[in-house]
N, C-alpha and C. Protein backbone atom coordinates (compact mmCIF):
# COMPACT_ATOMS: atom_id res chain seq x y z
N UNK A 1 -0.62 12.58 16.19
CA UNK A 1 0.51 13.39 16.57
C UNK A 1 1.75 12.87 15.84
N UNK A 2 2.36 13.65 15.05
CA UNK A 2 3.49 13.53 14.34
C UNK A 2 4.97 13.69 15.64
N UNK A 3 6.10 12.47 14.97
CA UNK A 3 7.22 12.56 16.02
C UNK A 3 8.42 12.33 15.12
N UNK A 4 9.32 12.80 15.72
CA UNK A 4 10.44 13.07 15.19
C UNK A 4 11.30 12.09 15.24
N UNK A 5 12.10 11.67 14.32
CA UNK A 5 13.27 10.73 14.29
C UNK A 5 14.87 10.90 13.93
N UNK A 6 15.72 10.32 14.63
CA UNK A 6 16.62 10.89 14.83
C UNK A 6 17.75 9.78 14.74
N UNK A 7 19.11 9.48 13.41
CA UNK A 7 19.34 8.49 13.69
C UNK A 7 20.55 8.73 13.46
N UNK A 8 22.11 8.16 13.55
CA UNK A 8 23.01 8.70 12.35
C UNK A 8 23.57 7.22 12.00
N UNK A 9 24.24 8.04 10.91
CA UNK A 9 24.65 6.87 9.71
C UNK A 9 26.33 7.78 9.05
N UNK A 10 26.49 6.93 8.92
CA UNK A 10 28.32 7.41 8.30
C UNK A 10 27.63 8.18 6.67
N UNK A 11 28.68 9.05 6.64
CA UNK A 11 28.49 9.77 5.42
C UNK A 11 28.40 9.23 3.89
N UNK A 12 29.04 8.24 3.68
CA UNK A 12 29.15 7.54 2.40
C UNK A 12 27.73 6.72 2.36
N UNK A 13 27.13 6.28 2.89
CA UNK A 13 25.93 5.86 3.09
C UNK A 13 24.90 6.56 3.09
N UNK A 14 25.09 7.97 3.88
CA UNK A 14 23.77 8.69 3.20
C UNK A 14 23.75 9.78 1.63
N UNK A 15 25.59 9.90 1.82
CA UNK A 15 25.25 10.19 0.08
C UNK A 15 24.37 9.17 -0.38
N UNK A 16 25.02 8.04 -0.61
CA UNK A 16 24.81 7.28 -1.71
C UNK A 16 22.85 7.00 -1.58
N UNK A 17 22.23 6.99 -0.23
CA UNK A 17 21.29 6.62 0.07
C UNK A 17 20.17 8.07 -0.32
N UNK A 18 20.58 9.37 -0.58
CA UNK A 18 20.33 10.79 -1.20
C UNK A 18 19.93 10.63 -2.54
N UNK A 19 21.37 9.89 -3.11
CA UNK A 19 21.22 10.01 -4.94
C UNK A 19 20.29 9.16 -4.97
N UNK A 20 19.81 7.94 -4.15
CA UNK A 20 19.07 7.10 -4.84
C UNK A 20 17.28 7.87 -4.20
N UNK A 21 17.36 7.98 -3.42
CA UNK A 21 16.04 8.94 -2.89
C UNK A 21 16.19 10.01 -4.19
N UNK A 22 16.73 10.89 -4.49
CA UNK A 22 17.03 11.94 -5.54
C UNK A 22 16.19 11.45 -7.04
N UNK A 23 17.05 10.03 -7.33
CA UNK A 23 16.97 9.52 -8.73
C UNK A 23 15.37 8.75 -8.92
N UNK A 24 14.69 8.75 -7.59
CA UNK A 24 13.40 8.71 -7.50
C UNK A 24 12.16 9.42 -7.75
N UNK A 25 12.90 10.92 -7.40
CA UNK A 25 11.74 11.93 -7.03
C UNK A 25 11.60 12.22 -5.60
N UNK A 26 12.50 11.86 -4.88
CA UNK A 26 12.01 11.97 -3.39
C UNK A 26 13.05 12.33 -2.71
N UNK A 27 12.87 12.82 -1.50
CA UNK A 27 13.82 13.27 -0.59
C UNK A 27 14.46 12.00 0.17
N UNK A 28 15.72 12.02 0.80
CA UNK A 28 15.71 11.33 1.70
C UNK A 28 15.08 10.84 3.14
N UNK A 29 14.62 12.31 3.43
CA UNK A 29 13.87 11.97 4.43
C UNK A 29 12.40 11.55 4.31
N UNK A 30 11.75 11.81 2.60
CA UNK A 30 10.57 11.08 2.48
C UNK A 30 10.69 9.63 2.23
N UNK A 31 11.92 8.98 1.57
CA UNK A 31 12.37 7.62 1.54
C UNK A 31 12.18 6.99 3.43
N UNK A 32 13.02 7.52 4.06
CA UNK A 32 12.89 6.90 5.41
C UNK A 32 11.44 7.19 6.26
N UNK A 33 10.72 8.38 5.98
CA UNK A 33 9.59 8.52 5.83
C UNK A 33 8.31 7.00 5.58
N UNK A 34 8.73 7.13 4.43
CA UNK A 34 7.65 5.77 3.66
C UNK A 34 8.54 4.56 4.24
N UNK A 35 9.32 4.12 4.45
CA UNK A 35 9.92 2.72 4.93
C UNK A 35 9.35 2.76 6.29
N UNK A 36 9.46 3.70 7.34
CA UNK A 36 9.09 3.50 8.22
C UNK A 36 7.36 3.34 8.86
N UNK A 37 6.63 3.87 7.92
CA UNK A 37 5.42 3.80 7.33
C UNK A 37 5.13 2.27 7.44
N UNK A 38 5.56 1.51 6.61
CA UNK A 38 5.89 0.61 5.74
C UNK A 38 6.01 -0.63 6.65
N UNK A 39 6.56 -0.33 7.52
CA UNK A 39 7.36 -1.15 8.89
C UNK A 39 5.88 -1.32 9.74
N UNK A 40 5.60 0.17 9.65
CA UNK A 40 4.55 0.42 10.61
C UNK A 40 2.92 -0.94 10.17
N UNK A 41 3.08 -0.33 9.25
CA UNK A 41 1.46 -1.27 8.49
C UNK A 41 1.88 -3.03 8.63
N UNK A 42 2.79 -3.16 8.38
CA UNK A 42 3.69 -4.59 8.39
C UNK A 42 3.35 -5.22 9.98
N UNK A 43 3.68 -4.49 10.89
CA UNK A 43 3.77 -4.27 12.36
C UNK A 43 2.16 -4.80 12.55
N UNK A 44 1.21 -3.94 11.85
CA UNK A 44 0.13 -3.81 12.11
C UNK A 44 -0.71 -5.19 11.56
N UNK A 45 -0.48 -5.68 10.60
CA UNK A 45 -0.90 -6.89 9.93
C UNK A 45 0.02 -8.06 10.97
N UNK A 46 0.86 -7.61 11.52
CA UNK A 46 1.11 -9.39 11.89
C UNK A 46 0.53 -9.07 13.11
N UNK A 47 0.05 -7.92 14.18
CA UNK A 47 -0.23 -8.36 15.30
C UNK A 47 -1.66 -8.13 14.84
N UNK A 48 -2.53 -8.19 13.82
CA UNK A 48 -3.32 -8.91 13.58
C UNK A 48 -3.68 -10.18 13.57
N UNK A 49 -2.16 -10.67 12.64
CA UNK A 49 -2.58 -11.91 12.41
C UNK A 49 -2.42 -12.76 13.37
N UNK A 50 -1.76 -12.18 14.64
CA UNK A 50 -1.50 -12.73 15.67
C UNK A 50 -2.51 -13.02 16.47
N UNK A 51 -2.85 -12.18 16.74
CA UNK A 51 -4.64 -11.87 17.46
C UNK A 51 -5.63 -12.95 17.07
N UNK A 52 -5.58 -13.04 15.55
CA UNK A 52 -6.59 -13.48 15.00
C UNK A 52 -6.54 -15.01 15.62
N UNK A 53 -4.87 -15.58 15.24
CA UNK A 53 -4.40 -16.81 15.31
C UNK A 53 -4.76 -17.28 17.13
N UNK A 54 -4.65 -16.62 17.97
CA UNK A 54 -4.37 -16.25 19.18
C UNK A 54 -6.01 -16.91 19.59
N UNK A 55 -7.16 -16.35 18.97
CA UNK A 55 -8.41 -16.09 18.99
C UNK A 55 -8.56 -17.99 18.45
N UNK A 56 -8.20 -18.23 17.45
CA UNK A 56 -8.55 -19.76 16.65
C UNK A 56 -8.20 -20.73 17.59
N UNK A 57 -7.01 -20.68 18.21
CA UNK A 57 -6.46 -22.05 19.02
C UNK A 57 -7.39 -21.90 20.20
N UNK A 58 -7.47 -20.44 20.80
CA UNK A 58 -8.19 -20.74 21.84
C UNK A 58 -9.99 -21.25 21.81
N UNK A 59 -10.36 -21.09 20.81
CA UNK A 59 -11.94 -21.60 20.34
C UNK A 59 -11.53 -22.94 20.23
N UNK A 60 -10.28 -23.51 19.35
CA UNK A 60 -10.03 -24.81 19.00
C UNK A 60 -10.26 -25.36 20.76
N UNK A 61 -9.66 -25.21 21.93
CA UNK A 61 -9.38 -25.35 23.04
C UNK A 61 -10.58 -25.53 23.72
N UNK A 62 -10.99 -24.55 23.89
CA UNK A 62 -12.72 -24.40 23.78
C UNK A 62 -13.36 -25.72 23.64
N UNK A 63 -13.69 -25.71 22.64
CA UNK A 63 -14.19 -27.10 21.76
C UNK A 63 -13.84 -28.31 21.92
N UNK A 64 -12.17 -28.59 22.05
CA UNK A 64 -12.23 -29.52 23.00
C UNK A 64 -12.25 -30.22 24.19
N UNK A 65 -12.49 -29.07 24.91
CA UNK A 65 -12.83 -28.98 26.18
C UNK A 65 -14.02 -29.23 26.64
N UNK A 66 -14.99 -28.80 25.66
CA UNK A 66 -16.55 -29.18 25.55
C UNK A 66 -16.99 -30.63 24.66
N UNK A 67 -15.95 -30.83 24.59
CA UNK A 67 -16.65 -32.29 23.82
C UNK A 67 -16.73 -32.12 22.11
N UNK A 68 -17.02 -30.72 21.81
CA UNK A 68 -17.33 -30.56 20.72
C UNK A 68 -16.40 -30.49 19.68
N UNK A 69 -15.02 -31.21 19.96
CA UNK A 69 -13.94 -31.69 19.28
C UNK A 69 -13.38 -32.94 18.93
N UNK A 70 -12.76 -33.63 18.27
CA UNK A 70 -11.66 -34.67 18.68
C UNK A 70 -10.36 -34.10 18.24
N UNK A 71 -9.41 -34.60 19.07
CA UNK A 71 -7.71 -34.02 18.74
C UNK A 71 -7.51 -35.21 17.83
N UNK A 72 -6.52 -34.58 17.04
CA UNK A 72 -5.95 -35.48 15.74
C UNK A 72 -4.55 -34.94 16.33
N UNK A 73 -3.67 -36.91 16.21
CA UNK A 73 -2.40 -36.64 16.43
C UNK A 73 -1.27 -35.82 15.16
N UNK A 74 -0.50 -35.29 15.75
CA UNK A 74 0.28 -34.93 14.15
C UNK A 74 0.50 -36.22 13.06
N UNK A 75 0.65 -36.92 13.59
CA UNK A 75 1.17 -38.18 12.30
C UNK A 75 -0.26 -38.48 11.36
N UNK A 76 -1.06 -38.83 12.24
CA UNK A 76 -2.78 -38.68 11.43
C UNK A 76 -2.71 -37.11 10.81
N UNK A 77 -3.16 -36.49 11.44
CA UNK A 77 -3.01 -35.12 10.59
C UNK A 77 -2.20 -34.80 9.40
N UNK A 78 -0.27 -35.00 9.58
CA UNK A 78 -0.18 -35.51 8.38
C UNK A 78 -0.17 -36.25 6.70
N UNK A 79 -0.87 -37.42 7.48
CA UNK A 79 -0.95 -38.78 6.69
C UNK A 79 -2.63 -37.90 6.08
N UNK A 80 -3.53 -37.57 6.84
CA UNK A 80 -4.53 -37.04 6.24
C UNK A 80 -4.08 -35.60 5.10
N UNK A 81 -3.23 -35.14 5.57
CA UNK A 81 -3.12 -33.88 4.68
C UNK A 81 -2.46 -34.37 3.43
N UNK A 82 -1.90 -35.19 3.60
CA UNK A 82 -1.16 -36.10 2.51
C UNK A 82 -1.68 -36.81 1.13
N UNK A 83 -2.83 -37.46 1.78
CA UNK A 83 -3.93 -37.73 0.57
C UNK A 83 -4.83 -36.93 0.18
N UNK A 84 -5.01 -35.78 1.10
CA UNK A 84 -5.74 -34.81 0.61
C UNK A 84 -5.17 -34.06 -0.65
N UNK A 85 -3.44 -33.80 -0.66
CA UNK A 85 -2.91 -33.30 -1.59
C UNK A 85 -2.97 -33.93 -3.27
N UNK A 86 -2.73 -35.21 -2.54
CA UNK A 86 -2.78 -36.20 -3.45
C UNK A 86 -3.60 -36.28 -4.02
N UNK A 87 -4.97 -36.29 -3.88
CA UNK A 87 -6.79 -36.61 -4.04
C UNK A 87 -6.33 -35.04 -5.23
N UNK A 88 -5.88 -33.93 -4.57
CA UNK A 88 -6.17 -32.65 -5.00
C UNK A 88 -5.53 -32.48 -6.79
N UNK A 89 -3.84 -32.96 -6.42
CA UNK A 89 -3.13 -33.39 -7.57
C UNK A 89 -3.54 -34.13 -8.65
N UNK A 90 -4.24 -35.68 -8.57
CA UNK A 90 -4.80 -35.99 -9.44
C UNK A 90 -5.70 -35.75 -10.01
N UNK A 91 -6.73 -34.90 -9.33
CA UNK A 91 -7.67 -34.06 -9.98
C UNK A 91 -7.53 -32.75 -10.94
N UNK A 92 -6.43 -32.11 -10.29
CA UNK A 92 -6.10 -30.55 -11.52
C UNK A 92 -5.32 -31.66 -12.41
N UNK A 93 -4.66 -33.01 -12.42
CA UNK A 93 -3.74 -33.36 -13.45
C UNK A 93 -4.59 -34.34 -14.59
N UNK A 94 -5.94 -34.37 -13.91
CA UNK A 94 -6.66 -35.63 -15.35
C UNK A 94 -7.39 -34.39 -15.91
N UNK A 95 -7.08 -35.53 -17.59
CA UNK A 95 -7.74 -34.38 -18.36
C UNK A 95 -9.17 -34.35 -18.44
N UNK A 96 -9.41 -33.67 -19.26
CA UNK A 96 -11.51 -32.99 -19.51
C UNK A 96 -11.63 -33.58 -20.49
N UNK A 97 -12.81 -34.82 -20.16
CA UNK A 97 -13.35 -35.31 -21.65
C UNK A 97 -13.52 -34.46 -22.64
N UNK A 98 -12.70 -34.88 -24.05
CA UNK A 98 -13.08 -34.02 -25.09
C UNK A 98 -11.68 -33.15 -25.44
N UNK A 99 -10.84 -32.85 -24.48
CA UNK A 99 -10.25 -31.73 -24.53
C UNK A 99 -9.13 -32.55 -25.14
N UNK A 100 -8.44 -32.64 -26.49
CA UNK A 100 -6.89 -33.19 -26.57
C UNK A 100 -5.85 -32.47 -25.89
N UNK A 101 -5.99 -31.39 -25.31
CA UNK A 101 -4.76 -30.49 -25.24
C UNK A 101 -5.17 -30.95 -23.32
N UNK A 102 -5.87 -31.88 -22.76
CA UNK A 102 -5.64 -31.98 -21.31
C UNK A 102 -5.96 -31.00 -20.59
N UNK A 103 -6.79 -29.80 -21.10
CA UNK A 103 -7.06 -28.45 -20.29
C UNK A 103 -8.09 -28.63 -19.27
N UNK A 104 -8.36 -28.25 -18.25
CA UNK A 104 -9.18 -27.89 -17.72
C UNK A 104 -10.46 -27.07 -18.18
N UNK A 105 -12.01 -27.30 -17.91
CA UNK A 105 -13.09 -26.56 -18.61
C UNK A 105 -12.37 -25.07 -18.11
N UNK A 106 -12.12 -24.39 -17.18
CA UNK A 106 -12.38 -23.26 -17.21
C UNK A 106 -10.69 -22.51 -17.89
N UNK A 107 -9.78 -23.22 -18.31
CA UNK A 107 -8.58 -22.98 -18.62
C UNK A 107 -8.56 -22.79 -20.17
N UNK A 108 -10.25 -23.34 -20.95
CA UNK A 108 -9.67 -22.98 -22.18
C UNK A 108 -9.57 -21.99 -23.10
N UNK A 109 -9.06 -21.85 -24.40
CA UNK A 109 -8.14 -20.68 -24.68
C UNK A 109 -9.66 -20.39 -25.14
C-alpha cells in the first residue's frame, strides 16, 4: 500500500532543490521519493544488523552459562588483538623469496 507524504519547506529551498532534481532527470518529488526509499532500506539493514548482533551476544551468554565458554577480560582481549595485528602486519610486510620488488605471490604484475 502506497502513502502519502506531506512536508513544507520555505520556497528558496525547494526552488533550488527542483533545479537540482530537474538537472538530473527527475522530478522533485521522485528525488524525495528515492531518498526516502533509501532511508527505508538503510532502516532495514541496521535492524538487521541489530537482530543479528542481538542473536550473537545472546548465544555468546548461552555458552557461558553452559560451561562451553571462558570470558576474556577487555585488557587480555586487547593485548590479544594486539599481537594478532601485529603477527598480521609482519606477515603482508615480509617479502616473497625471489621477488626484488617485495611483492606478495598473488600481487604480481
Amino acid at each position: 500500500m502506497d502513502t502519502r507524504i506531506q512536508f513544507r519547506i520555505d520556497e528558496e529551498a525547494k526552488r533550488l532543490a527542483q533545479q537540482m532534481a530537474e538537472s538530473q532527470g527527475r522530478t522533485l518529488s521522485g528525488a524525495c521519493r528515492e531518498l526516502a526509499e533509501q532511508l527505508a532500506e538503510q532502516q532495514r539493514q541496521a535492524t538487521s544488523h541489530h537482530d543479528w548482533l542481538s542473536l550473537q551476544v545472546k548465544r555468546a551468554f548461552d555458552r557461558l552459562e553452559a560451561g562451553a565458554a571462558t570470558f576474556v577480560d577487555h585488557e587480555t582481549a586487547k593485548s590479544r588483538m594486539a599481537e594478532r595485528k601485529s603477527r598480521i602486519r609482519a606477515r603482508d610486510l615480509a617479502p616473497v623469496i625471489g621477488d626484488s620488488m617485495g611483492r606478495r605471490g598473488s600481487d604480481k604484475a
